[in-house]
PDB file of N, CA and C in Angstrom:
ATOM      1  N   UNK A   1      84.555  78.626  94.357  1.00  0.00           N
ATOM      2  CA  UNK A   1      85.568  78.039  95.208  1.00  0.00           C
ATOM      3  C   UNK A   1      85.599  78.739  96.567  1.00  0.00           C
ATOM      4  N   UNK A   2      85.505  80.190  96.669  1.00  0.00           N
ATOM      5  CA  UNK A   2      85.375  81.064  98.190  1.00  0.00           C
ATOM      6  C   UNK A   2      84.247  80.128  98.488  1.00  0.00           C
ATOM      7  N   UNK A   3      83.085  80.126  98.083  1.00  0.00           N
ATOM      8  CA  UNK A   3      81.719  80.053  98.923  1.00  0.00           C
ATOM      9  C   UNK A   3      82.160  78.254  99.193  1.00  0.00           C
ATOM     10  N   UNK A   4      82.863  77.485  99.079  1.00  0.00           N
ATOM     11  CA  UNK A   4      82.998  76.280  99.116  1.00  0.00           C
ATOM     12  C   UNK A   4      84.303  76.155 100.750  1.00  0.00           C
ATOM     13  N   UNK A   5      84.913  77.417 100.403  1.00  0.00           N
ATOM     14  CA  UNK A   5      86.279  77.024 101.633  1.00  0.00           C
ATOM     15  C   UNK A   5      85.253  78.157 103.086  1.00  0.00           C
ATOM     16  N   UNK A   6      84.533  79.149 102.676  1.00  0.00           N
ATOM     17  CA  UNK A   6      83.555  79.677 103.117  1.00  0.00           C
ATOM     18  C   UNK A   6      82.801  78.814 104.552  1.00  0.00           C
ATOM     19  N   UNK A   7      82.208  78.065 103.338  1.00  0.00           N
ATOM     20  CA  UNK A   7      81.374  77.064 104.562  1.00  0.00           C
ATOM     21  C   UNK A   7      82.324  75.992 105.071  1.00  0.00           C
ATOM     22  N   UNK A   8      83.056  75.471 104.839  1.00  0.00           N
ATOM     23  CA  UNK A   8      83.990  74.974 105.315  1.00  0.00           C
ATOM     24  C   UNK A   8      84.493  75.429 106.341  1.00  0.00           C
ATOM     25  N   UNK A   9      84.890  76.523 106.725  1.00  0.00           N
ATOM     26  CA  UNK A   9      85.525  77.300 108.075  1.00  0.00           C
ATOM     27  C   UNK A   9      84.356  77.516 108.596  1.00  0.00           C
ATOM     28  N   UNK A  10      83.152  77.895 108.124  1.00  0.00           N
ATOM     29  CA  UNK A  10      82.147  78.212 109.039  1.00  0.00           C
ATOM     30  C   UNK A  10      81.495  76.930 109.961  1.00  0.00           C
ATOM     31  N   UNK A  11      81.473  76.055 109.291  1.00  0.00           N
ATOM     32  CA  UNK A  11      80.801  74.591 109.752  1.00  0.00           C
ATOM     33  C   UNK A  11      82.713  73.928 110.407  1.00  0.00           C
ATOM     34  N   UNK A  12      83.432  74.248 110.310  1.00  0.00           N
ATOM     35  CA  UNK A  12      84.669  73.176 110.849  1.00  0.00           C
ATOM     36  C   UNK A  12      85.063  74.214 112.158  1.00  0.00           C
ATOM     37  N   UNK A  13      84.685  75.500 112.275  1.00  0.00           N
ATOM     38  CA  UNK A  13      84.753  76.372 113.543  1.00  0.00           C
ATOM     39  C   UNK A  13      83.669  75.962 114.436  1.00  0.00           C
ATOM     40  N   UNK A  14      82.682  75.655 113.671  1.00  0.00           N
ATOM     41  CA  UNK A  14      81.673  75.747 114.847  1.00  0.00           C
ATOM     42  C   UNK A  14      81.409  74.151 115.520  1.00  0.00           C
ATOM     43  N   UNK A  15      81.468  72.941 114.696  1.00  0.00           N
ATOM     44  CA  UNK A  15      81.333  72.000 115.114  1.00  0.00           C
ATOM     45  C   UNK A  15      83.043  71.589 115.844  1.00  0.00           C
ATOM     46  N   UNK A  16      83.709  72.111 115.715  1.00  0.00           N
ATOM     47  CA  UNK A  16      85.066  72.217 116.467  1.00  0.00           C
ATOM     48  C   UNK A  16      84.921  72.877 117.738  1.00  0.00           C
ATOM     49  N   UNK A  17      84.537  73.778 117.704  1.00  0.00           N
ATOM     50  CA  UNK A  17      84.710  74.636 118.707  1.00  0.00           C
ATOM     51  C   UNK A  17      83.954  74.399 119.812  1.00  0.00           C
ATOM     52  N   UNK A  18      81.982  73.813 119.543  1.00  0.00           N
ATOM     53  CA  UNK A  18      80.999  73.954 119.906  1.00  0.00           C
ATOM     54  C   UNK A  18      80.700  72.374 120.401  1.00  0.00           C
ATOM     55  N   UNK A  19      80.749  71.074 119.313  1.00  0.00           N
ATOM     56  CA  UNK A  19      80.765  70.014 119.864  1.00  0.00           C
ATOM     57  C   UNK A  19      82.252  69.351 120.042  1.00  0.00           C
ATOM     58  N   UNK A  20      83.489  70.160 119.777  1.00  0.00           N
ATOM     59  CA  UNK A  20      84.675  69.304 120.194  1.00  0.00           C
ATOM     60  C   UNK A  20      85.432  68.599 119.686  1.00  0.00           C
ATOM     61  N   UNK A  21      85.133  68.487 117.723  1.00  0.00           N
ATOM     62  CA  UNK A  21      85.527  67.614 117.096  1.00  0.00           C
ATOM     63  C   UNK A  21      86.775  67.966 116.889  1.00  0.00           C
ATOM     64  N   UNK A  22      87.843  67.285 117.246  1.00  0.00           N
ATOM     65  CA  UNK A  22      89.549  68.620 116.761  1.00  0.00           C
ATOM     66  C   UNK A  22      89.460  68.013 115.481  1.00  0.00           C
ATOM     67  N   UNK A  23      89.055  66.849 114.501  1.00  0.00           N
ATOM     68  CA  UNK A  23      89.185  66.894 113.288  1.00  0.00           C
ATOM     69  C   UNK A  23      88.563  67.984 112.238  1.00  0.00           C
ATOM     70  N   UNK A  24      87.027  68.484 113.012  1.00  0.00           N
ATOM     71  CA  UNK A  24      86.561  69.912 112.655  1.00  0.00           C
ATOM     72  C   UNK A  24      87.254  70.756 112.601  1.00  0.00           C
ATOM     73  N   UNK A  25      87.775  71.158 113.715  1.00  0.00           N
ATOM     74  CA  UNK A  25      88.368  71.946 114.088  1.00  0.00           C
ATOM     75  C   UNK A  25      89.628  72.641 113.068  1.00  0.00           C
ATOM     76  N   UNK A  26      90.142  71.514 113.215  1.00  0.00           N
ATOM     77  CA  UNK A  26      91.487  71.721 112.457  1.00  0.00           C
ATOM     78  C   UNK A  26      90.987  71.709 110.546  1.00  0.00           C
ATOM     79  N   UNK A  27      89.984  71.544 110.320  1.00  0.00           N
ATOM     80  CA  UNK A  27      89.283  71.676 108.765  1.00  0.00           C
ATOM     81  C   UNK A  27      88.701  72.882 108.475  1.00  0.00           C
ATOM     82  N   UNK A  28      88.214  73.761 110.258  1.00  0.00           N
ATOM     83  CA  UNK A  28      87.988  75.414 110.218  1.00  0.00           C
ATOM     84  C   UNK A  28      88.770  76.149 109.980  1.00  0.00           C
ATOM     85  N   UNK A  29      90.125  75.373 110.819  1.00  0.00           N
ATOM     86  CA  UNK A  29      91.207  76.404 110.494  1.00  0.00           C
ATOM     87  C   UNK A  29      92.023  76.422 109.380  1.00  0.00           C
ATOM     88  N   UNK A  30      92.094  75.411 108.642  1.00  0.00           N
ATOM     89  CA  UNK A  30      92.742  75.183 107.941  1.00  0.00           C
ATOM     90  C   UNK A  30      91.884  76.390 106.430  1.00  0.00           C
ATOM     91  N   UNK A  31      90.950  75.863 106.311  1.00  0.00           N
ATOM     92  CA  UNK A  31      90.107  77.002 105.766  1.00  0.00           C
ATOM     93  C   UNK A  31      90.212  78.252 106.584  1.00  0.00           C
ATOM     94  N   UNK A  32      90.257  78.556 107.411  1.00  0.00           N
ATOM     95  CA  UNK A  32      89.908  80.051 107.859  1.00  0.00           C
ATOM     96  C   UNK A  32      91.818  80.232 107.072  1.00  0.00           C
ATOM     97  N   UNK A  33      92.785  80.130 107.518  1.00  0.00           N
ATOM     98  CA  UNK A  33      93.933  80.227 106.635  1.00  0.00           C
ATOM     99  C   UNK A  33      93.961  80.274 105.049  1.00  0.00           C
ATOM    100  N   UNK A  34      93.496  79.338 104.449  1.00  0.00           N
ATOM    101  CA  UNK A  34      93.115  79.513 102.521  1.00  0.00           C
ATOM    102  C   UNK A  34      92.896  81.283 102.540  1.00  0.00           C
ATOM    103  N   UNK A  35      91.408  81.344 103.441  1.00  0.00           N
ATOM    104  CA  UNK A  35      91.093  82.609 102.804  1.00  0.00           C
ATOM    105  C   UNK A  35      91.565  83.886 103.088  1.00  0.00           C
ATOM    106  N   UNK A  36      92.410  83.360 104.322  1.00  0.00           N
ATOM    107  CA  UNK A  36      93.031  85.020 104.954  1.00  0.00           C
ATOM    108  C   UNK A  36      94.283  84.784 103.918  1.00  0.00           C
ATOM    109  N   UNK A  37      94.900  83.643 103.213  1.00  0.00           N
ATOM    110  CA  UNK A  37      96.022  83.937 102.121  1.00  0.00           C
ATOM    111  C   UNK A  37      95.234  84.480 101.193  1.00  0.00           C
ATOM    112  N   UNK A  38      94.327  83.989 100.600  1.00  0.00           N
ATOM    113  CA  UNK A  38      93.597  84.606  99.333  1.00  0.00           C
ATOM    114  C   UNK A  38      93.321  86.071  99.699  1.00  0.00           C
ATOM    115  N   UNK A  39      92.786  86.743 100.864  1.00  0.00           N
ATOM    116  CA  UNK A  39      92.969  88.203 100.766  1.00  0.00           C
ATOM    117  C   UNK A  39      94.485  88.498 100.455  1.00  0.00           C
ATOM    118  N   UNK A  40      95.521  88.015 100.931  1.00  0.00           N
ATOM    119  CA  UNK A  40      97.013  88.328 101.016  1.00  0.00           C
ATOM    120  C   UNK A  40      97.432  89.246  99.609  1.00  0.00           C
ATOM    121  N   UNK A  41      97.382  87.502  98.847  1.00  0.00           N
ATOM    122  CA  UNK A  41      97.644  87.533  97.782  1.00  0.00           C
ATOM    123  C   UNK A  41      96.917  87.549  96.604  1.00  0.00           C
ATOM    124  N   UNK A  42      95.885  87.945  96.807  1.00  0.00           N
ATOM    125  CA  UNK A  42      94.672  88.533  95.259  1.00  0.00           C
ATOM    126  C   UNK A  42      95.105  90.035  95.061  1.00  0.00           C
ATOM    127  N   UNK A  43      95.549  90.582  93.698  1.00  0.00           N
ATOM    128  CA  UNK A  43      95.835  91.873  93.555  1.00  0.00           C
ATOM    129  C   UNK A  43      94.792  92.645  93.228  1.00  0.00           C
ATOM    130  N   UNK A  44      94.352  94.011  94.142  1.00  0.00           N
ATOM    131  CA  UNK A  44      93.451  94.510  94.137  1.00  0.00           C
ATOM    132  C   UNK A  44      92.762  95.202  92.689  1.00  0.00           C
ATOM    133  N   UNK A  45      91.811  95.242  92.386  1.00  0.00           N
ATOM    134  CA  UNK A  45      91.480  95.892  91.208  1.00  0.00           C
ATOM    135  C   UNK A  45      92.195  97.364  91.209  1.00  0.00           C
ATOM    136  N   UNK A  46      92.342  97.776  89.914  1.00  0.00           N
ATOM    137  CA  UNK A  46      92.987  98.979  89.703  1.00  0.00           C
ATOM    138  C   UNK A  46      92.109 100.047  89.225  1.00  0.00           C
ATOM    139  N   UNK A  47      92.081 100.873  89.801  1.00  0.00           N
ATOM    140  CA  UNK A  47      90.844 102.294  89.527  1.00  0.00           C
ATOM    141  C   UNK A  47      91.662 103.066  88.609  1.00  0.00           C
ATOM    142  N   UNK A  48      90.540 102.903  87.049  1.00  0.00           N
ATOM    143  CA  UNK A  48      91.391 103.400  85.498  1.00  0.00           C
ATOM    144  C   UNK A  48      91.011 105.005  85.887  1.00  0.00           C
ATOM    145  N   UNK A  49      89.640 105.284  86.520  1.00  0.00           N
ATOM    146  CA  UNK A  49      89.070 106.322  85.884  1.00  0.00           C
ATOM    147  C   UNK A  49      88.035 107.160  87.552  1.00  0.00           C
ATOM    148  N   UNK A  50      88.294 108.274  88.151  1.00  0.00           N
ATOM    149  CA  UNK A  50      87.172 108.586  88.682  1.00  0.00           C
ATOM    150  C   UNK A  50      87.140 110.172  88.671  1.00  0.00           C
ATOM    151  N   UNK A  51      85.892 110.170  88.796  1.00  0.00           N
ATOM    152  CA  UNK A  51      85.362 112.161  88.613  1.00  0.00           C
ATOM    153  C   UNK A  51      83.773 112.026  89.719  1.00  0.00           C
ATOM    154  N   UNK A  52      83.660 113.250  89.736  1.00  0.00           N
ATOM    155  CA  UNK A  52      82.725 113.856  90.915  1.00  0.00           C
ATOM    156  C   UNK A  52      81.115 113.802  90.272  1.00  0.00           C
ATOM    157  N   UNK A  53      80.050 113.075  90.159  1.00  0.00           N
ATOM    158  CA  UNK A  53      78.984 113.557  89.287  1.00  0.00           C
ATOM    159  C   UNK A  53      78.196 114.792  90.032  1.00  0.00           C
ATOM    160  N   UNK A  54      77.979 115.933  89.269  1.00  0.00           N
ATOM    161  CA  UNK A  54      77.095 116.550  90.115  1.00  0.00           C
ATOM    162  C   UNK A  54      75.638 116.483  90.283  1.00  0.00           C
ATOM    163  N   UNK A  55      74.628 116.512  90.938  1.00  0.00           N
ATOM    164  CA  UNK A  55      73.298 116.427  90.536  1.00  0.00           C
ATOM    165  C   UNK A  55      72.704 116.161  89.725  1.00  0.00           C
ATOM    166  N   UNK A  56      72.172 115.458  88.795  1.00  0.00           N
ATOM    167  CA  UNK A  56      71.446 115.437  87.505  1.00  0.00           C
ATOM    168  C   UNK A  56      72.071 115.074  86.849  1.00  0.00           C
ATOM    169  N   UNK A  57      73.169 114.648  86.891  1.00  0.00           N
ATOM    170  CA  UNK A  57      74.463 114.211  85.685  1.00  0.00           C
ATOM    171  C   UNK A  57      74.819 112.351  85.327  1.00  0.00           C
ATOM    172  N   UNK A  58      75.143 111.892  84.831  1.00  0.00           N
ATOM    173  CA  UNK A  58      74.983 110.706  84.309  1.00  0.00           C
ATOM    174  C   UNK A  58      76.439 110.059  83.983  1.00  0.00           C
ATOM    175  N   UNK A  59      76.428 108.527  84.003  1.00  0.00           N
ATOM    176  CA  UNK A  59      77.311 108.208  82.845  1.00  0.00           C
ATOM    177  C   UNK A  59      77.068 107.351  81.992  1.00  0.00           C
ATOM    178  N   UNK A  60      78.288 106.755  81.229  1.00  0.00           N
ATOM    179  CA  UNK A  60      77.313 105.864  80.129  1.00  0.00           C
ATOM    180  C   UNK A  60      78.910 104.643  80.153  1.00  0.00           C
ATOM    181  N   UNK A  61      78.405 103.556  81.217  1.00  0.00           N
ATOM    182  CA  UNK A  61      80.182 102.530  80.809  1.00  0.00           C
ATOM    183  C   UNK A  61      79.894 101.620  79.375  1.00  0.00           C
ATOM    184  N   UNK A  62      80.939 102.170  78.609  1.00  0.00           N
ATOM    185  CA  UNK A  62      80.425 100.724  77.848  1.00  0.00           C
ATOM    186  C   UNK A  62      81.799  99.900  77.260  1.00  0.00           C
ATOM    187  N   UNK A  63      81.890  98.820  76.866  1.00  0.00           N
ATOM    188  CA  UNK A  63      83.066  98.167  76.723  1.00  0.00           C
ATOM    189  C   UNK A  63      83.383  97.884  75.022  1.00  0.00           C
ATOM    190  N   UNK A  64      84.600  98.593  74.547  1.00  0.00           N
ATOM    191  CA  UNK A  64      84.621  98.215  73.109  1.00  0.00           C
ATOM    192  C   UNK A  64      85.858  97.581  72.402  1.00  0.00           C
ATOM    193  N   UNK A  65      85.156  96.660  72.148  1.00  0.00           N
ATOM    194  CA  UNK A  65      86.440  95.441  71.778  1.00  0.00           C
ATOM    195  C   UNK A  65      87.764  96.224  71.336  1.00  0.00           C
ATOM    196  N   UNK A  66      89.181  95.750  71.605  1.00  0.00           N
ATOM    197  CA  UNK A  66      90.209  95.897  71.164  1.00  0.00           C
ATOM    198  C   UNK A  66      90.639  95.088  70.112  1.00  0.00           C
ATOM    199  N   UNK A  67      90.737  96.089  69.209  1.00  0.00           N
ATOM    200  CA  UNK A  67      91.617  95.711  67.856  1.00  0.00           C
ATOM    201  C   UNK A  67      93.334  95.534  68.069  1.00  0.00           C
ATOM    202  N   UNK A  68      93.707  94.223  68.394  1.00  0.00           N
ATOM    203  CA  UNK A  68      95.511  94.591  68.475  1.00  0.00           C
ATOM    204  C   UNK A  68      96.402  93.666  67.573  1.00  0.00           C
ATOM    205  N   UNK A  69      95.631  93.567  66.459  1.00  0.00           N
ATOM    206  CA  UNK A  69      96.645  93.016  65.144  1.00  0.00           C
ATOM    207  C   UNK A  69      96.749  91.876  65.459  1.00  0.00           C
ATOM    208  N   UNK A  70      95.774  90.669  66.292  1.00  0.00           N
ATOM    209  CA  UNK A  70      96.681  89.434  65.850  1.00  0.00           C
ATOM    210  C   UNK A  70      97.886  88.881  66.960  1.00  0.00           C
ATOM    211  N   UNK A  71      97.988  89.591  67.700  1.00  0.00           N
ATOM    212  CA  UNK A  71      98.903  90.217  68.878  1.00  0.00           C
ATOM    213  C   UNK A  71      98.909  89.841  70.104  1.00  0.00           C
ATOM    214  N   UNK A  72      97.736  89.189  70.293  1.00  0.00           N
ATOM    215  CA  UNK A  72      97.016  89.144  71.850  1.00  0.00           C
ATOM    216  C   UNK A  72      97.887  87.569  72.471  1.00  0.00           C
ATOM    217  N   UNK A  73      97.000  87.861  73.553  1.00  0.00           N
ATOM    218  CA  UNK A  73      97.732  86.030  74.755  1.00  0.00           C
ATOM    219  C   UNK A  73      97.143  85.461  73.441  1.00  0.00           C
ATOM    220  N   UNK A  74      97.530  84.294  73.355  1.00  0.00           N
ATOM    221  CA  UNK A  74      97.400  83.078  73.117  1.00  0.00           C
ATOM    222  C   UNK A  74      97.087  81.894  73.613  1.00  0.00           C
ATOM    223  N   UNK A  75      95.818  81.523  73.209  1.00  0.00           N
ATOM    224  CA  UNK A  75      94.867  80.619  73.739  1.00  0.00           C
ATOM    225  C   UNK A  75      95.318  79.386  73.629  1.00  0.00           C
ATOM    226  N   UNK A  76      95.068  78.437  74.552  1.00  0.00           N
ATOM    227  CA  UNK A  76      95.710  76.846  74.465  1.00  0.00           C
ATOM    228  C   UNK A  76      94.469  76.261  73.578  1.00  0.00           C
ATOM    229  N   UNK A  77      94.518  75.582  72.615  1.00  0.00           N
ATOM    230  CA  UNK A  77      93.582  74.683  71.992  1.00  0.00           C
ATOM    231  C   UNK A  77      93.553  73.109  72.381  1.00  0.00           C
TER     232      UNK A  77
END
């Protein structure tokens, strides 16, 4: 959906701006707005975990399912 409102502001700025179309125009901006809200309001990822590696040192991420009884969201069927 970004790479779709993306080119949209990129192609409605430039054929607005460049050949004059204000219906472009106003389809750049209107997109260039979507995505400066979507920075606004997307909540940034949250950093669980960080440490210093020194030289030669490694890590290992790995992801292991949660067991929570039965408990979890609930999926729409």
């Amino acid at each position: 959906m970004a790479a779709i409102v993306a080119k949209l502001m990129r192609t409605g700025l430039r054929r607005g701006l460049r050949d004059g179309s204000r219906g472009w125009l106003y389809v750049g901006m209107t997109a260039a707005a979507l995505q400066i809200a979507r920075r606004i309001f997307t909540e940034q990822p949250e950093t669980v975990f960080t440490t210093e590696l020194k030289p030669g040192q490694g890590i290992e991420v790995r992801t292991v399912a949660r067991h929570d009884g039965g408990r979890g969201k609930r999926t729409r069927r």
